[in-house]
N, C-alpha and C. Protein backbone atom coordinates (compact mmCIF):
# COMPACT_ATOMS: atom_id res chain seq x y z
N UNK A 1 -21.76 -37.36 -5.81
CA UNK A 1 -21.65 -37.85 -7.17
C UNK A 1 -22.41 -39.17 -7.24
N UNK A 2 -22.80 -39.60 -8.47
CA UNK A 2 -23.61 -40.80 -8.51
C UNK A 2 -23.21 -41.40 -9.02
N UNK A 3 -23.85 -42.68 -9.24
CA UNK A 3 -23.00 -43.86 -9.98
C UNK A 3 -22.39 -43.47 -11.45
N UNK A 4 -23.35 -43.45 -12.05
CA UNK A 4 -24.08 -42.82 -13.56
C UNK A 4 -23.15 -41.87 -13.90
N UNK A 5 -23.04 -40.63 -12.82
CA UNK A 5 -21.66 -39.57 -13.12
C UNK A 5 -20.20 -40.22 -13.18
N UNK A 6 -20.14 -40.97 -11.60
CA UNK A 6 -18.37 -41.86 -12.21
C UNK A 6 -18.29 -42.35 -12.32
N UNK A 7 -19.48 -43.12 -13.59
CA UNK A 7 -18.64 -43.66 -14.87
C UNK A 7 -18.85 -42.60 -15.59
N UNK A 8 -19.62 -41.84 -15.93
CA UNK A 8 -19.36 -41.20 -17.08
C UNK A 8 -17.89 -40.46 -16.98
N UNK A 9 -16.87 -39.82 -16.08
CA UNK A 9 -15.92 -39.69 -15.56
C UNK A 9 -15.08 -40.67 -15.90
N UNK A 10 -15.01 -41.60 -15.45
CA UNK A 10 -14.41 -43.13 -15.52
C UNK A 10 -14.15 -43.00 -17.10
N UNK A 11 -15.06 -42.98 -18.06
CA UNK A 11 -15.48 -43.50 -19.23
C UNK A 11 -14.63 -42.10 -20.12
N UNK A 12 -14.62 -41.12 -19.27
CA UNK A 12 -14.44 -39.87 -20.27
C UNK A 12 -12.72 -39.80 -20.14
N UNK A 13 -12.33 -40.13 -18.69
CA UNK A 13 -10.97 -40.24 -18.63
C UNK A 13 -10.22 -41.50 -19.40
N UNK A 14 -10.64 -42.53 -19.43
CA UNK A 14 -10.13 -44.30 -20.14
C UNK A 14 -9.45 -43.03 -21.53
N UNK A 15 -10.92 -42.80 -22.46
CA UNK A 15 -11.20 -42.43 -23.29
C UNK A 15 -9.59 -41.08 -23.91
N UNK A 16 -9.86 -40.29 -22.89
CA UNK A 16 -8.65 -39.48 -23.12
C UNK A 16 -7.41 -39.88 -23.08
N UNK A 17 -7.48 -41.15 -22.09
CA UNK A 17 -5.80 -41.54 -22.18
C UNK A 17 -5.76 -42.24 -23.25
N UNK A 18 -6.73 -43.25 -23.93
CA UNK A 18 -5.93 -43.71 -25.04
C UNK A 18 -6.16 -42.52 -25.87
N UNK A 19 -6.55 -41.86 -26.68
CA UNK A 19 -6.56 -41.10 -27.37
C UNK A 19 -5.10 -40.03 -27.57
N UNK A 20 -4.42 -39.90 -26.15
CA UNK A 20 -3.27 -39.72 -25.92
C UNK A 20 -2.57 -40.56 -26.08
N UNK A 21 -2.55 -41.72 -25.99
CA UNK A 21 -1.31 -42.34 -26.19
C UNK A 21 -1.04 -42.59 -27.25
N UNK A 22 -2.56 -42.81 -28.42
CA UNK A 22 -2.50 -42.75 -29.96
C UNK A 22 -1.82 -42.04 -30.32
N UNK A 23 -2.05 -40.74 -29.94
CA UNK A 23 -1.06 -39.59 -30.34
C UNK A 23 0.32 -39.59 -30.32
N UNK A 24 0.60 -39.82 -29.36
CA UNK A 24 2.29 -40.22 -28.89
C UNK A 24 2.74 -41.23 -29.32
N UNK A 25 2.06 -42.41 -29.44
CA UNK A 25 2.82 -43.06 -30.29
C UNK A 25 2.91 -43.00 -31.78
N UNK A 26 2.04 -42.28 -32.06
CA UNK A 26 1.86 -41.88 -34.16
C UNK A 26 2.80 -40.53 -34.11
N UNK A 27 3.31 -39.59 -33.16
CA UNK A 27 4.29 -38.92 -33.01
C UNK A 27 5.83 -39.67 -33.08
N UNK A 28 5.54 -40.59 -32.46
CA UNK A 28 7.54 -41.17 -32.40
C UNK A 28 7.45 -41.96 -33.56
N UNK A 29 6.40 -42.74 -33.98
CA UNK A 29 6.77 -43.79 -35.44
C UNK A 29 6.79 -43.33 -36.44
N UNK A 30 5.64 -41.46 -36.34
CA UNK A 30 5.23 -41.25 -37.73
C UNK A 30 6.46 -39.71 -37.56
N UNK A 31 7.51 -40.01 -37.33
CA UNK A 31 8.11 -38.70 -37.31
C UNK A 31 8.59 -38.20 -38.56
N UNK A 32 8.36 -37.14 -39.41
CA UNK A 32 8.66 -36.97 -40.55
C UNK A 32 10.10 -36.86 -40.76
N UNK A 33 10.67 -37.60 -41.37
CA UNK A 33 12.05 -37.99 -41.91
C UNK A 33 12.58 -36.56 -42.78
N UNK A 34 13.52 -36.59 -42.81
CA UNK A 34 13.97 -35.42 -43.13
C UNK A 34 15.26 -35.32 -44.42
N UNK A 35 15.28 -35.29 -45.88
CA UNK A 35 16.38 -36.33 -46.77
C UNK A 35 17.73 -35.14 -46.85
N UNK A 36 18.74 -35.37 -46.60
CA UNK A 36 19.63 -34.64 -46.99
C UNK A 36 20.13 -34.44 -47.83
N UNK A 37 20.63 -33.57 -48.72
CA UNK A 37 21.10 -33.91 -50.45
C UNK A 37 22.43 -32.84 -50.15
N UNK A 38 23.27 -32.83 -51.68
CA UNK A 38 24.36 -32.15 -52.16
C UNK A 38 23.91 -31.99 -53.39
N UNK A 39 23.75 -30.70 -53.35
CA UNK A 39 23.58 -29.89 -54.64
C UNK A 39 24.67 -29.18 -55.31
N UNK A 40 25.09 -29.58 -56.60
CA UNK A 40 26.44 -28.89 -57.28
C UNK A 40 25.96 -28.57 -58.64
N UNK A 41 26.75 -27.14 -58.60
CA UNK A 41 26.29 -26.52 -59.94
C UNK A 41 27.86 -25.60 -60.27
N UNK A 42 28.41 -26.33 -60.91
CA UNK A 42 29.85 -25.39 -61.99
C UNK A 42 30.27 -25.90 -60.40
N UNK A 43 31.16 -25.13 -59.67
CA UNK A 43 32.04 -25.27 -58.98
C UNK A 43 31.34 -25.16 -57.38
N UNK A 44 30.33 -24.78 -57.32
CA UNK A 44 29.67 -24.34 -56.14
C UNK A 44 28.39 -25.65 -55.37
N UNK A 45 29.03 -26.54 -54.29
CA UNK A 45 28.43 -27.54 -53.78
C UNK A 45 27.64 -26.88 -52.51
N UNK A 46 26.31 -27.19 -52.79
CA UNK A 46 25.67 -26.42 -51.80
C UNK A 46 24.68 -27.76 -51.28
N UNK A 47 24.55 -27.46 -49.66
CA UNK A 47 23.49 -28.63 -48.97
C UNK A 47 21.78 -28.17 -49.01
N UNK A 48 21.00 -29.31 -48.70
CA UNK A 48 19.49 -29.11 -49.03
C UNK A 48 18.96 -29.40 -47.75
N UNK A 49 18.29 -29.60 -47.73
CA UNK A 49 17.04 -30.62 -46.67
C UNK A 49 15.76 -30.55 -47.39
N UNK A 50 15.29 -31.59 -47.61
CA UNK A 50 14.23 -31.72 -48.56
C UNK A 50 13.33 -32.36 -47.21
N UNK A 51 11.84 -31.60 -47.37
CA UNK A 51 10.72 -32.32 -47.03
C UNK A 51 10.55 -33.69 -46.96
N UNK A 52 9.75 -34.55 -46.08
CA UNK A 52 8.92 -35.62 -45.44
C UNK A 52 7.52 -35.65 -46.46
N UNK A 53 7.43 -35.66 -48.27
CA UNK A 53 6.29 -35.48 -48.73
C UNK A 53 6.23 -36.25 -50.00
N UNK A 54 5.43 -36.68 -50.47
CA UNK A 54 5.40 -37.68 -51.94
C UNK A 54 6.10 -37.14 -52.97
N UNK A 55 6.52 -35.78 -53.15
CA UNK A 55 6.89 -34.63 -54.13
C UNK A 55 8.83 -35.42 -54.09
N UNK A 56 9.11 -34.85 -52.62
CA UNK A 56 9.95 -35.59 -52.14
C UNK A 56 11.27 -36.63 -52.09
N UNK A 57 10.41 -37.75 -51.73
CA UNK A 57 10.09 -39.08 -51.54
C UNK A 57 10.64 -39.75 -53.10
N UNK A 58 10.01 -39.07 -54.11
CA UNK A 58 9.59 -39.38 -55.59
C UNK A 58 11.14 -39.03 -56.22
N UNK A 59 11.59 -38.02 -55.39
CA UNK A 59 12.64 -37.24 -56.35
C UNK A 59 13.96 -38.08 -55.51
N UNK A 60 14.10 -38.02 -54.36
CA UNK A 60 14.89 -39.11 -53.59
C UNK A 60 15.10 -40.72 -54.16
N UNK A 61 13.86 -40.90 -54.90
CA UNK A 61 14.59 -42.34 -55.40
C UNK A 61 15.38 -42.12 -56.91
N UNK A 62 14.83 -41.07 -57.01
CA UNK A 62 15.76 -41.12 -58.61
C UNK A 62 17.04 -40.12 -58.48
N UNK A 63 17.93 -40.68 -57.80
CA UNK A 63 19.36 -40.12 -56.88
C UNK A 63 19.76 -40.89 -57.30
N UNK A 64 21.73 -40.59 -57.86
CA UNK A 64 21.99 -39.23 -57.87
C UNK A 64 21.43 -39.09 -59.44
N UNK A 65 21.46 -38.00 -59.66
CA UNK A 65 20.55 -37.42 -60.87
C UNK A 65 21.03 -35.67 -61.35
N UNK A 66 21.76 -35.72 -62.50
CA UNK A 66 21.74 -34.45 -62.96
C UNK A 66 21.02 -34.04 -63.66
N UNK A 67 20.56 -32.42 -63.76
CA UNK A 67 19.62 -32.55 -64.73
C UNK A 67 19.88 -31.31 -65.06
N UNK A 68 19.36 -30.96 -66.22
CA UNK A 68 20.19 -29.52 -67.42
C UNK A 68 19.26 -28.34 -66.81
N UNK A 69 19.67 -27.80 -65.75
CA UNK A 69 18.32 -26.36 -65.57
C UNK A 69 18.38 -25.68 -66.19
N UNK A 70 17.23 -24.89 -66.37
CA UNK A 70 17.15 -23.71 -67.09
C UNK A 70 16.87 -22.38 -66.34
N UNK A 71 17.66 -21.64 -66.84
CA UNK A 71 17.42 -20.00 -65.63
C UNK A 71 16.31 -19.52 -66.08
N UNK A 72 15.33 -19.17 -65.40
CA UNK A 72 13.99 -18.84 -65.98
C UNK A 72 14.10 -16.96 -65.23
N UNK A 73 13.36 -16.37 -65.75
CA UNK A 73 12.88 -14.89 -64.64
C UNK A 73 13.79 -14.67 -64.09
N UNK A 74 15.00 -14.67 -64.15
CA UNK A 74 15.81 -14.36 -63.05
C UNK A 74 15.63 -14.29 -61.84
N UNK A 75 15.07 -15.07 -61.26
CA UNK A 75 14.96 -15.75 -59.99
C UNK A 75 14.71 -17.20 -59.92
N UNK A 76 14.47 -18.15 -61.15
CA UNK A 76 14.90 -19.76 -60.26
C UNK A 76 15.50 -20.61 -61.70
N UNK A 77 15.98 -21.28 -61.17
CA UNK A 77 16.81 -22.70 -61.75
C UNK A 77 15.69 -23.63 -62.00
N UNK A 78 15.21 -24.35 -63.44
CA UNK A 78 14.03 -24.87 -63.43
C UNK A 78 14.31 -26.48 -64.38
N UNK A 79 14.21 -27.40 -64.25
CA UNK A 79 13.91 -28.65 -64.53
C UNK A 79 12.53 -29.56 -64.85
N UNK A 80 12.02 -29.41 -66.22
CA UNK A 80 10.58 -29.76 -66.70
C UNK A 80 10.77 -31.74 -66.61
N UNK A 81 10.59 -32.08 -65.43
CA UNK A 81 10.26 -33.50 -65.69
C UNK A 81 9.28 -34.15 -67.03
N UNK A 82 9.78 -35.27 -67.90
CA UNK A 82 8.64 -35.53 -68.69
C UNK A 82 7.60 -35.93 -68.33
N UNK A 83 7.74 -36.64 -67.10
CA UNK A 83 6.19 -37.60 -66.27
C UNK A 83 6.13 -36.77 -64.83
N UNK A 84 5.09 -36.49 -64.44
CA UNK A 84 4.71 -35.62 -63.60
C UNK A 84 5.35 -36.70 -62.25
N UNK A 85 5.70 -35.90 -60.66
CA UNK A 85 5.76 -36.66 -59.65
C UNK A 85 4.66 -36.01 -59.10
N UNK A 86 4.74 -37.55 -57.89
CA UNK A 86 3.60 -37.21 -56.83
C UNK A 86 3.25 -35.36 -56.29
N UNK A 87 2.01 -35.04 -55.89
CA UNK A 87 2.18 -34.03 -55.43
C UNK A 87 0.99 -33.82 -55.09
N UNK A 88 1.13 -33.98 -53.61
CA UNK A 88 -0.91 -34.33 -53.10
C UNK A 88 -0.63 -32.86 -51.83
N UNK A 89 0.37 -31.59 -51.77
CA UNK A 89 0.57 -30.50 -50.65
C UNK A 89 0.25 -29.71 -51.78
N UNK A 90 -0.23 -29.27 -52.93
CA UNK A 90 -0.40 -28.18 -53.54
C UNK A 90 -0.37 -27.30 -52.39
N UNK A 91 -0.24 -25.78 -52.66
CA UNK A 91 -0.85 -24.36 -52.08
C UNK A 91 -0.86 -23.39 -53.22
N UNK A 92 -1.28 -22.08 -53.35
CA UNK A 92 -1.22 -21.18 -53.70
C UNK A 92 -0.30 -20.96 -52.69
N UNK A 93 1.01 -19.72 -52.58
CA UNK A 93 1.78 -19.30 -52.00
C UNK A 93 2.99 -18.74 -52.28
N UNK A 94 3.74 -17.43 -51.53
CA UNK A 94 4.85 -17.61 -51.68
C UNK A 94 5.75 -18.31 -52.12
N UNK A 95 7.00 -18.01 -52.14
CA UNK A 95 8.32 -18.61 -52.13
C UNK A 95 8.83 -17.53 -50.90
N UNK A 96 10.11 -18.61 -50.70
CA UNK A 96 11.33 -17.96 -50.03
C UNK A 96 12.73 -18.19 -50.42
N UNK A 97 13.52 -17.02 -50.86
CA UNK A 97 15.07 -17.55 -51.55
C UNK A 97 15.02 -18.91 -50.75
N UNK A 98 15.75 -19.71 -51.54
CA UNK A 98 16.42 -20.65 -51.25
C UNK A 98 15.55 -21.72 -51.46
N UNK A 99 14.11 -21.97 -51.06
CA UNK A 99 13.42 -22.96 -51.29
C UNK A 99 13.58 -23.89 -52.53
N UNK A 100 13.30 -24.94 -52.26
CA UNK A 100 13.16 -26.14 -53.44
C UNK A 100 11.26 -26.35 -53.60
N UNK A 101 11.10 -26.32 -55.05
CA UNK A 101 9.33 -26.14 -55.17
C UNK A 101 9.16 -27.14 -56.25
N UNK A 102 8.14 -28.03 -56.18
CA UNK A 102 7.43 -28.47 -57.85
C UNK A 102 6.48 -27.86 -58.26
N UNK A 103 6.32 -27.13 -59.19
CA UNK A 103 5.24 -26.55 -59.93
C UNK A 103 4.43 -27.56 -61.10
N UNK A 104 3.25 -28.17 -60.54
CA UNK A 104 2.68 -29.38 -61.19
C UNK A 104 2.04 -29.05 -62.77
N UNK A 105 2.08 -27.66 -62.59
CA UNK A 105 0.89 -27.56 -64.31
C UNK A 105 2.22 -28.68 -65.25
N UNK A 106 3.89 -27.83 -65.66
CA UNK A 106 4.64 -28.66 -66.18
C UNK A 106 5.40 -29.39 -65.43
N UNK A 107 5.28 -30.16 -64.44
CA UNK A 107 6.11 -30.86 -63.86
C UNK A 107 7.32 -30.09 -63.86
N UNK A 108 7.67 -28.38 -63.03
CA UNK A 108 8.50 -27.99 -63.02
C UNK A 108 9.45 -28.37 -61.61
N UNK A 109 10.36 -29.26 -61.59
CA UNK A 109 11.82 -29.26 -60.33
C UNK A 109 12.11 -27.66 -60.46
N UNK A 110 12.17 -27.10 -59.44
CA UNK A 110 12.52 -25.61 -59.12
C UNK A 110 13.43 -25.31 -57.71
N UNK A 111 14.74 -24.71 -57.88
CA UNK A 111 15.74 -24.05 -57.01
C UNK A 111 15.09 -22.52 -57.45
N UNK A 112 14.44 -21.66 -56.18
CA UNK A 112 14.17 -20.11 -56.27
C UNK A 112 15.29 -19.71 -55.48
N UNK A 113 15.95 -18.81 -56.39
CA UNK A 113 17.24 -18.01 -56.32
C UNK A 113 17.29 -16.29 -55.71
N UNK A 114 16.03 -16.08 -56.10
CA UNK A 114 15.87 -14.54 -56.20
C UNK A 114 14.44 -14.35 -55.87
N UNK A 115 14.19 -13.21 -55.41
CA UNK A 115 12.25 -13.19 -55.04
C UNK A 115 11.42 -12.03 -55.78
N UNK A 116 11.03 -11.95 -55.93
CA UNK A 116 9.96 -11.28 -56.75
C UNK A 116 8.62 -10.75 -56.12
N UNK A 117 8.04 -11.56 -55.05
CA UNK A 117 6.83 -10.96 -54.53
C UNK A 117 6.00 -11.95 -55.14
N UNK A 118 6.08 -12.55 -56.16
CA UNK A 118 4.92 -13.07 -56.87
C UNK A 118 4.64 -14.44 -55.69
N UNK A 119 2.81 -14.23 -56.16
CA UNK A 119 2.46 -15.47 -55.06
C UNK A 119 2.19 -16.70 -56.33
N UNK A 120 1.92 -17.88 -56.40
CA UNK A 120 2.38 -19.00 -57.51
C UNK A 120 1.25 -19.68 -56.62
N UNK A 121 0.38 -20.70 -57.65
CA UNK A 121 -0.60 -21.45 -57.75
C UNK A 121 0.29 -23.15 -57.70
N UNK A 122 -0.68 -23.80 -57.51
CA UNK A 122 -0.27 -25.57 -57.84
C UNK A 122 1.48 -25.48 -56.78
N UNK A 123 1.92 -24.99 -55.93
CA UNK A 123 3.23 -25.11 -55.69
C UNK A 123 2.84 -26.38 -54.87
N UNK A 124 4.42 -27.21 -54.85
CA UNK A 124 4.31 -28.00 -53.68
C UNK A 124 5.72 -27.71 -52.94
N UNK A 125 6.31 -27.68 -51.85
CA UNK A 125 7.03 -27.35 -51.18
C UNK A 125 7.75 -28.57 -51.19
N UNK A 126 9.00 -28.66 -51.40
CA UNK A 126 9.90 -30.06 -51.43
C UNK A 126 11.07 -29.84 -50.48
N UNK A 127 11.96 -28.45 -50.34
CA UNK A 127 12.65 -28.59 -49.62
C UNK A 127 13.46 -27.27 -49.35
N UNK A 128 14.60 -26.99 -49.01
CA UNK A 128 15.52 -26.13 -48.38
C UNK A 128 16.94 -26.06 -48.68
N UNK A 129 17.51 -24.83 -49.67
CA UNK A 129 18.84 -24.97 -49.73
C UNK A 129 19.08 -24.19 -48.65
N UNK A 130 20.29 -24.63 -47.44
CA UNK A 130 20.83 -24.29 -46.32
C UNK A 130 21.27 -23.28 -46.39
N UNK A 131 22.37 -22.97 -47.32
CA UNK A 131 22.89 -21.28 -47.72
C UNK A 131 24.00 -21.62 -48.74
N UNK A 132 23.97 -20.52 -48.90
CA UNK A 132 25.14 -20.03 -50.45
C UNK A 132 24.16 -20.43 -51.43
N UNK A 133 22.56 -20.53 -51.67
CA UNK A 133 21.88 -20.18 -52.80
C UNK A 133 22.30 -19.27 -53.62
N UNK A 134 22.55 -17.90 -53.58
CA UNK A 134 23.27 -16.84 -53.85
C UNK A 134 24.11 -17.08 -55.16
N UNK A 135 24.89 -18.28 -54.78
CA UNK A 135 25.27 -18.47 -55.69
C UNK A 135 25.32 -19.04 -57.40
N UNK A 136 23.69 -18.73 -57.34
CA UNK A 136 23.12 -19.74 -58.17
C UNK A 136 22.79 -18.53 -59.45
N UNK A 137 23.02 -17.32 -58.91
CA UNK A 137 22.00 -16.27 -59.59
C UNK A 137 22.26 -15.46 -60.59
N UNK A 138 23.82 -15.82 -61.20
CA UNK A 138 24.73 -15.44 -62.47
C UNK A 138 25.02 -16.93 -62.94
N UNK A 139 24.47 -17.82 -62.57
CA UNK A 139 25.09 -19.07 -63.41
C UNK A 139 24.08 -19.57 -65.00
N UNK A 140 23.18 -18.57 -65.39
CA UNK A 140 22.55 -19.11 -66.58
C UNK A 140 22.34 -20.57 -66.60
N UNK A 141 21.75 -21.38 -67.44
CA UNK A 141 21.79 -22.49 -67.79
C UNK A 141 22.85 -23.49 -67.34
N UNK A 142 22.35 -24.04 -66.51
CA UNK A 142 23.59 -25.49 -66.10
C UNK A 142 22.88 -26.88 -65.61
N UNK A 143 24.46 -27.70 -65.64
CA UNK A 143 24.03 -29.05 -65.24
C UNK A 143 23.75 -29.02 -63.82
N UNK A 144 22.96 -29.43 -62.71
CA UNK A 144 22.67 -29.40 -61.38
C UNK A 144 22.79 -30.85 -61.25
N UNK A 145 23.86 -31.42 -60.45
CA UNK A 145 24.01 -32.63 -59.75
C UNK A 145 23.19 -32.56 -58.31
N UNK A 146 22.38 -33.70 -57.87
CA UNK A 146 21.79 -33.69 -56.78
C UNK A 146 21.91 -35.08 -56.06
N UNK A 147 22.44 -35.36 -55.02
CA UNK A 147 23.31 -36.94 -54.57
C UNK A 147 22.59 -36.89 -53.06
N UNK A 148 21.61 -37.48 -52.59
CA UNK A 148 21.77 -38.08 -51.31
C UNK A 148 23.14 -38.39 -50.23
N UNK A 149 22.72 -37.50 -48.85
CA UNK A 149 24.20 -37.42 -48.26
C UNK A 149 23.99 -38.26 -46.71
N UNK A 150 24.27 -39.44 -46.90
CA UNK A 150 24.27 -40.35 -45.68
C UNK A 150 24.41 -39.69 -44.69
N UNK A 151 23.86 -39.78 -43.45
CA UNK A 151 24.11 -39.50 -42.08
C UNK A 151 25.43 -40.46 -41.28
């Protein structure tokens, strides 16, 4: 081996370890946080986990917060914000029962109750009802309380 080779060796290994350690440390500081909520609708208190995302983030500070849904398609619980929130994860995509979604054309807050197959444009993914969604899917029109739940 020649000089010229170990360093280039020398130079290629330095190189990989910090690049690793960047990583590892933007892994433990930048760990995506995870918000817990209580969702209540008529008599039925159901838990969430909402996304690490501006969509989020946005809806977490304006806790606790009821808001009048509307049963749309018979499959989701829907809330037209007047001022749009953040929402920089668009996809075209699915749903999955239970998911929490913003649909940005109307600033729609969305609990999907029921599935359909249909794939949906502008979605942003916000979060996760844990279980007993189910129960959401004869309740027509209601008030939805949503409260941040301390660890």
């Amino acid at each position: 081996m020649t000089v010229r080779q170990g360093r280039h060796m020398l130079k290629a290994a330095l190189m990989a370890a910090v690049l690793g350690g960047l990583a590892a440390m933007s892994a433990s500081s930048g760990q995506a946080k995870e918000f817990k909520i209580r969702v209540t609708a008529g008599d039925h208190r159901l838990s969430a986990i909402l996304l690490d995302n501006a969509t989020a983030r946005a809806f977490v500070a304006k806790l606790p917060l009821i808001l009048p849904m509307a049963d749309l398609y018979g499959r989701e619980l829907v809330y037209r914000f007047p001022d749009p929130l953040p929402a920089n994860e668009t996809t075209t995509s699915g749903y999955e029962v239970g998911d929490i979604v913003y649909w940005t054309p109307r600033h729609s807050f969305v609990i999907m109750y029921a599935q359909n197959g249909e794939i949906i444009s502008n979605l942003q993914k916000v979060g996760r009802i844990d279980s007993g969604v189910e129960a959401l899917e004869r309740m027509g029109n209601i008030d939805v309380k949503f409260e941040l739940v301390d660890d």
